[in-house]
N, C-alpha and C. Protein backbone atom coordinates (compact mmCIF):
# COMPACT_ATOMS: atom_id res chain seq x y z
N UNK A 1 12.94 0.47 -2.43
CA UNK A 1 13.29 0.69 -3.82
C UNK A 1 12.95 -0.57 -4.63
N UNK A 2 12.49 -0.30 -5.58
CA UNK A 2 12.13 -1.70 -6.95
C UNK A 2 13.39 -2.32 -7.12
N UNK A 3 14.02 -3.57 -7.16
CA UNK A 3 14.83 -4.21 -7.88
C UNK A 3 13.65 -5.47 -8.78
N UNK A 4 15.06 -5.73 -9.62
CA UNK A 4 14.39 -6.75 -10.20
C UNK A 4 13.70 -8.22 -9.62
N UNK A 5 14.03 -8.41 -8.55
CA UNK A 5 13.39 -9.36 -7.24
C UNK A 5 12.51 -8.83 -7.17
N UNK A 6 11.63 -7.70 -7.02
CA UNK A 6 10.30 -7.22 -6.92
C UNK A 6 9.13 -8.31 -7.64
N UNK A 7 8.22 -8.40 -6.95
CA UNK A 7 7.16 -8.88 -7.81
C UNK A 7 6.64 -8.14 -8.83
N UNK A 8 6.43 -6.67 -8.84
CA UNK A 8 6.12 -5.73 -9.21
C UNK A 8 6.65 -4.93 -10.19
N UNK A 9 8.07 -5.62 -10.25
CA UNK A 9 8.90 -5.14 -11.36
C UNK A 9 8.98 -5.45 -12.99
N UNK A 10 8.97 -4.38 -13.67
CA UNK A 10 8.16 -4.51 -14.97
C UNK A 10 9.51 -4.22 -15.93
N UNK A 11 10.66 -3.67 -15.71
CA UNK A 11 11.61 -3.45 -16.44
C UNK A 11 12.32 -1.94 -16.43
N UNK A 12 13.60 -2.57 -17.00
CA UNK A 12 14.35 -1.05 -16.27
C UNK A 12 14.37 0.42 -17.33
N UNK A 13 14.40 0.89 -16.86
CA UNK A 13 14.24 2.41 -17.57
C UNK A 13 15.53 3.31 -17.65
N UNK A 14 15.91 4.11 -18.60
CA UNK A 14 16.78 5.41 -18.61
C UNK A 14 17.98 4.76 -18.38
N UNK A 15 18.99 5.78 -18.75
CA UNK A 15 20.25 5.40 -19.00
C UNK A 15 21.03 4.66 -18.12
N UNK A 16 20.38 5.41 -17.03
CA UNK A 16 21.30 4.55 -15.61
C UNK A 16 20.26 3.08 -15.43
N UNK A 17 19.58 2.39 -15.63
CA UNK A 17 19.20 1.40 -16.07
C UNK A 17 18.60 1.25 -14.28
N UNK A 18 17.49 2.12 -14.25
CA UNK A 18 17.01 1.95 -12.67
C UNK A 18 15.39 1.02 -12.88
N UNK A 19 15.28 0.08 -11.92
CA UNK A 19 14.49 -1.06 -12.19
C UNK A 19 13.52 0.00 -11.87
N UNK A 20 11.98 -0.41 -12.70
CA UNK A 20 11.02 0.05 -12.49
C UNK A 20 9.99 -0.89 -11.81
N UNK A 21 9.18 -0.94 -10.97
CA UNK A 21 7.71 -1.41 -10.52
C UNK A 21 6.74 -0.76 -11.18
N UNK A 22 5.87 -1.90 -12.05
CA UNK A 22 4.30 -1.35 -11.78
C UNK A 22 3.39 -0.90 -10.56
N UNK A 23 2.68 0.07 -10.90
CA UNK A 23 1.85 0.48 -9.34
C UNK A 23 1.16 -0.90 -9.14
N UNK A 24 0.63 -0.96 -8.24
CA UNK A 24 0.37 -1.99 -7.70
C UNK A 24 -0.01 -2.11 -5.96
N UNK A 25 -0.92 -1.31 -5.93
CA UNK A 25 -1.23 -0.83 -4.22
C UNK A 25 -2.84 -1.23 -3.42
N UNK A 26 -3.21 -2.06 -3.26
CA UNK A 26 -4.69 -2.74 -3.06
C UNK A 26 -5.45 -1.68 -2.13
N UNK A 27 -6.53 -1.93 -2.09
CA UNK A 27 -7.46 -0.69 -1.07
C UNK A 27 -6.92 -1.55 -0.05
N UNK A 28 -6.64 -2.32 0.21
CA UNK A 28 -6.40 -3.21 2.36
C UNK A 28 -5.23 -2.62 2.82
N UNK A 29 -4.30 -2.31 1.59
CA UNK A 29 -3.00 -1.83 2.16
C UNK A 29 -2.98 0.01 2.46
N UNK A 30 -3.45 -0.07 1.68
CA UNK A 30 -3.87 1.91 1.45
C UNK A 30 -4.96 2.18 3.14
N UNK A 31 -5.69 1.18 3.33
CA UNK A 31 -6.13 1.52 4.72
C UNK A 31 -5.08 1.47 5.77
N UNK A 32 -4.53 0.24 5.72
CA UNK A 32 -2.96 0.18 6.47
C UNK A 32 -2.26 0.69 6.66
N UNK A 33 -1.93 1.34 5.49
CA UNK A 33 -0.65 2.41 5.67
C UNK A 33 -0.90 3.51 5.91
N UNK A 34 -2.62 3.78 5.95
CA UNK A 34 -2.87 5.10 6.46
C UNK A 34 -3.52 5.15 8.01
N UNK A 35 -3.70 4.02 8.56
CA UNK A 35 -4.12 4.40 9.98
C UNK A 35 -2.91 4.97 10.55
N UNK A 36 -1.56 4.63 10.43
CA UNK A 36 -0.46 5.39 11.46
C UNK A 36 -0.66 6.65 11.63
N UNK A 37 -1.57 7.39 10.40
CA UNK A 37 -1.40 8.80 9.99
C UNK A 37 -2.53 9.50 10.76
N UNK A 38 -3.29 8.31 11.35
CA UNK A 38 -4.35 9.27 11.76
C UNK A 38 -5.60 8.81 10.66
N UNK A 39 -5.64 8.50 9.70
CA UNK A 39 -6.46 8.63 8.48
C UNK A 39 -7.54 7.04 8.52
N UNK A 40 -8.44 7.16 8.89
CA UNK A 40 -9.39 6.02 8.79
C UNK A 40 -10.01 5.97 7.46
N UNK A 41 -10.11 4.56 7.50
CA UNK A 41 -10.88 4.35 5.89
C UNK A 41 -11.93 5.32 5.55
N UNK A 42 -12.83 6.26 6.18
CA UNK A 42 -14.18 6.80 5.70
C UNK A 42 -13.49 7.57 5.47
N UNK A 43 -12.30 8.19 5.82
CA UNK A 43 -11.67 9.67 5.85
C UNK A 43 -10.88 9.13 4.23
N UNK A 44 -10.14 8.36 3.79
CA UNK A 44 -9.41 8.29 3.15
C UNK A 44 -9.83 8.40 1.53
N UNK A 45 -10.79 8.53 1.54
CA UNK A 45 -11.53 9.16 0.20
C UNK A 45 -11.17 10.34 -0.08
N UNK A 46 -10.64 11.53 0.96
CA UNK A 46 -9.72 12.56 0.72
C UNK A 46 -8.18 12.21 1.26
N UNK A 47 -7.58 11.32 0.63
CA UNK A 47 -6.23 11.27 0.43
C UNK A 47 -6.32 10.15 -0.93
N UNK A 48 -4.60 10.48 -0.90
CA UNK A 48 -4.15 9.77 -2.02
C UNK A 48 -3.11 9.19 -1.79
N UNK A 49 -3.11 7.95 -1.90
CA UNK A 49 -1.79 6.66 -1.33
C UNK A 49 -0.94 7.38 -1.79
N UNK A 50 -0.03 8.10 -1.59
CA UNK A 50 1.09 8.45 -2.15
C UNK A 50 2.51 7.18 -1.98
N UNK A 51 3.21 7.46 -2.77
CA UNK A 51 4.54 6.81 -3.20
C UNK A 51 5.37 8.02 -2.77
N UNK A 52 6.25 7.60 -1.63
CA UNK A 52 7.38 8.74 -1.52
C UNK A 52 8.29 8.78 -2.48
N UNK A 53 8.52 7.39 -2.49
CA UNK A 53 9.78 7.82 -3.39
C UNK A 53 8.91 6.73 -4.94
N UNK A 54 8.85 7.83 -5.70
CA UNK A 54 8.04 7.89 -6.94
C UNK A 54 8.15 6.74 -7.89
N UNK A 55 7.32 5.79 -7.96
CA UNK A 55 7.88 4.59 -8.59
C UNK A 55 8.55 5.06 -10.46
N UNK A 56 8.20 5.86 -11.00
CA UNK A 56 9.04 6.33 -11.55
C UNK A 56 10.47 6.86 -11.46
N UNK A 57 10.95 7.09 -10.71
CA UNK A 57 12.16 7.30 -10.17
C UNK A 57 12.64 5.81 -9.43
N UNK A 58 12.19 5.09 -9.67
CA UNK A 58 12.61 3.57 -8.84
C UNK A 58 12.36 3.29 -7.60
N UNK A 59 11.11 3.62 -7.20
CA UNK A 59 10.67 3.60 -5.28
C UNK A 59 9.98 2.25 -5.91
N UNK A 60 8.78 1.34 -4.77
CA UNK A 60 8.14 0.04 -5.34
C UNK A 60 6.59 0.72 -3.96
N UNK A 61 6.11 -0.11 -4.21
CA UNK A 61 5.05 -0.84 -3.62
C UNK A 61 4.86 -1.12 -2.33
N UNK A 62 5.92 -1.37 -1.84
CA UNK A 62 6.04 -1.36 -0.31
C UNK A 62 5.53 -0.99 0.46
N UNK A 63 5.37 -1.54 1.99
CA UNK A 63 4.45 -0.14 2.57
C UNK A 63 5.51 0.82 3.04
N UNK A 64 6.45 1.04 3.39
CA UNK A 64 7.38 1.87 3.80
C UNK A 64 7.35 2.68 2.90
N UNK A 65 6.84 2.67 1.51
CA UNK A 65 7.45 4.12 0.99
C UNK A 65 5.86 4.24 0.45
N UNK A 66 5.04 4.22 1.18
CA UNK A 66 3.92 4.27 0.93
C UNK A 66 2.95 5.70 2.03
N UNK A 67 2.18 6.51 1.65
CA UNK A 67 1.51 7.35 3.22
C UNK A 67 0.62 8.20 2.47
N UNK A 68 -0.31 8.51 3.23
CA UNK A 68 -1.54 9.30 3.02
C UNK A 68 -1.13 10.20 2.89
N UNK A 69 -1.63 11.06 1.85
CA UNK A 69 -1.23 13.16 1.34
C UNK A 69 -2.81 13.18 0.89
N UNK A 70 -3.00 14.70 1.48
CA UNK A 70 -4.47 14.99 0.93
C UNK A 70 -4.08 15.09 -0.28
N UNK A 71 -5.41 15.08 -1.23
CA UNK A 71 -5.79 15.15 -2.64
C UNK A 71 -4.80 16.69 -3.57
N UNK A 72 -4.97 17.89 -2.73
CA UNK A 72 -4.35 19.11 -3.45
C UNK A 72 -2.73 19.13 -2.72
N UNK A 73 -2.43 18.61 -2.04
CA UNK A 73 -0.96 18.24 -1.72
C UNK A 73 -0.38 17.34 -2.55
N UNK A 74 -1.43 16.34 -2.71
CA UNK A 74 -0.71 15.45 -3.87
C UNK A 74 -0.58 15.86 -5.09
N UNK A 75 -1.54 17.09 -5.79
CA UNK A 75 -1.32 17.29 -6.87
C UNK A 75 0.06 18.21 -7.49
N UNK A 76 0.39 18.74 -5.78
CA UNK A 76 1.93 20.04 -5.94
C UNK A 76 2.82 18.82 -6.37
N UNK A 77 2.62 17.82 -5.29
CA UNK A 77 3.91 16.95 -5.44
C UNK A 77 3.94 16.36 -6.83
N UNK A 78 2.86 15.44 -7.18
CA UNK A 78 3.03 15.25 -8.76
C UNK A 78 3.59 16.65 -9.25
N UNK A 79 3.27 17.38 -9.79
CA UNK A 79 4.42 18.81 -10.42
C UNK A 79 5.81 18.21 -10.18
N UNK A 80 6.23 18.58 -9.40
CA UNK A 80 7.43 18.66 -8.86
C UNK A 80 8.07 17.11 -9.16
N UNK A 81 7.46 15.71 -9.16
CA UNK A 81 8.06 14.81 -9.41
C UNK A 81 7.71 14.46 -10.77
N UNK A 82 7.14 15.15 -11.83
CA UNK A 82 6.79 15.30 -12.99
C UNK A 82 8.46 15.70 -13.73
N UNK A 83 8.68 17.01 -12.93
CA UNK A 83 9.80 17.97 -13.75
C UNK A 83 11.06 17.04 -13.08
N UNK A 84 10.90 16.64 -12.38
CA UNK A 84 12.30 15.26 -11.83
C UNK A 84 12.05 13.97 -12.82
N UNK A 85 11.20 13.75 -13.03
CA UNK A 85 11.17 12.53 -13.90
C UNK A 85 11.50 13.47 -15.24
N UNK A 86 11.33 13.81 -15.65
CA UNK A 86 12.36 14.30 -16.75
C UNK A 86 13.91 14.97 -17.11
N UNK A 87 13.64 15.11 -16.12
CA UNK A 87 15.20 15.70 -15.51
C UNK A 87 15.97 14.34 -15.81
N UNK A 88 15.75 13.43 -15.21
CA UNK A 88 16.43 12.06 -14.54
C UNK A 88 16.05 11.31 -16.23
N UNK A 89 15.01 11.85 -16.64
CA UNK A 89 15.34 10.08 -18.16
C UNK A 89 16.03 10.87 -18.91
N UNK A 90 16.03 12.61 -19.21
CA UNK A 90 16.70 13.23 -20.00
C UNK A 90 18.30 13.38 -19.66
N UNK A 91 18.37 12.33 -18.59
CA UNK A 91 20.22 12.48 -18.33
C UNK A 91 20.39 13.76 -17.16
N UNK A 92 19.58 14.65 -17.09
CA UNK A 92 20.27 15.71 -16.36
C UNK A 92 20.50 15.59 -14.96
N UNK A 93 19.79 14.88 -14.36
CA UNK A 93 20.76 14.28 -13.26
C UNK A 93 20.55 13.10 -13.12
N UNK A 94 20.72 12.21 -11.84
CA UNK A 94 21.10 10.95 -11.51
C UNK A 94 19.77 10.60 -10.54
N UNK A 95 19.75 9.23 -10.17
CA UNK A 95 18.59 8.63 -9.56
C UNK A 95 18.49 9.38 -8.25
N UNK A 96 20.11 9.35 -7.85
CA UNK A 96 20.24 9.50 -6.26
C UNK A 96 20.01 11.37 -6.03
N UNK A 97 20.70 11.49 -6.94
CA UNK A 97 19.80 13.55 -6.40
C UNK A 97 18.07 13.83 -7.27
N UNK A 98 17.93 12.92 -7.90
CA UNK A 98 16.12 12.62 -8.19
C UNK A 98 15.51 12.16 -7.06
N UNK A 99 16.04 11.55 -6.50
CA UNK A 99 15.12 11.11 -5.14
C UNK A 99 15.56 12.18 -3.89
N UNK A 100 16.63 12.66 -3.58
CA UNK A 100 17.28 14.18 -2.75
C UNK A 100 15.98 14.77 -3.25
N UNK A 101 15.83 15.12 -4.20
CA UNK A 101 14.89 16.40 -4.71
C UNK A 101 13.60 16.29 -4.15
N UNK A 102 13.14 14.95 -4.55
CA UNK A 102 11.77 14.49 -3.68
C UNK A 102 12.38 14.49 -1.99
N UNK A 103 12.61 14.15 -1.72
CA UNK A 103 13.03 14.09 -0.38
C UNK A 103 12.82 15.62 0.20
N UNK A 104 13.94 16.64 -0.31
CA UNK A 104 13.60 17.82 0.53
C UNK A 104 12.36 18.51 0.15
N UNK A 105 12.25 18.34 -1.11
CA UNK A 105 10.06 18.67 -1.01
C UNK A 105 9.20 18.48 -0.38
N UNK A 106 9.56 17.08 0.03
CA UNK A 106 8.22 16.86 0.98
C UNK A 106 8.79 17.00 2.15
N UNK A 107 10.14 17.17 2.49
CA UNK A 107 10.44 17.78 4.01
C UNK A 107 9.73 19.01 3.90
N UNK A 108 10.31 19.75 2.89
CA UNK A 108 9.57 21.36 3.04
C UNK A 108 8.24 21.46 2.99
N UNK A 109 7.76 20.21 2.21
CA UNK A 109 6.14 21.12 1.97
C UNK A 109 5.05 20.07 2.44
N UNK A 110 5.16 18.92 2.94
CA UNK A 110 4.66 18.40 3.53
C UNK A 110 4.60 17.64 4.93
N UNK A 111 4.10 18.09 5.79
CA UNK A 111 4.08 17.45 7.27
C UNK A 111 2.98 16.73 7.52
N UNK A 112 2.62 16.08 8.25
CA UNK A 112 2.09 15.34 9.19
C UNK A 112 1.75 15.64 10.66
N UNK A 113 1.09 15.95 10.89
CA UNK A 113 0.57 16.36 12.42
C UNK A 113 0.20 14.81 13.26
């Protein structure tokens, strides 16, 4: 998660005052965090570094919340963390069931072989 100790941290957002990170993800690390997956650099031109937990919603840079999603997987998940990021600055819910929400999405709709 971004705190304000982040290098990456650019300032806090929405009511509940949750620190934000700028993206900030280099091609050396995006190879890195995708060999666990199986995904070699020639291959990784069809994925997209994804952010699990959505630096809009207050995830950072890290590699832990960092992993390869193909290109049309990533585009469901943007949707879905699109209508949570508004949810969450418009007050209607809270950081911690904004990130639940992402969480059981990509339990449900995304795996890893």
């Amino acid at each position: 998660m971004c705190t304000p100790k982040d290098p990456d941290f650019d300032e806090y957002r929405y009511a509940e005052q949750i620190p934000h990170c700028a993206r900030n993800v280099n091609h050396a690390t995006r190879v890195k965090v995708s060999a666990p997956y199986g995904v070699n650099e020639e291959e990784l031109k069809n994925y997209q570094v994804d952010h699990l937990i959505p630096l809009a919603l207050g995830g950072s840079n890290a590699e832990k919340n960092l992993w390869p999603v193909p290109y049309a997987k990533a585009r469901a998940k943007a949707k879905v963390e699109y209508m949570t990021y508004n949810d969450l600055k418009d007050g209607r819910i809270t950081q911690n069931e904004a990130i639940a929400r992402i969480r059981h999405w990509v339990r449900d709709n995304l795996r890893h072989e």
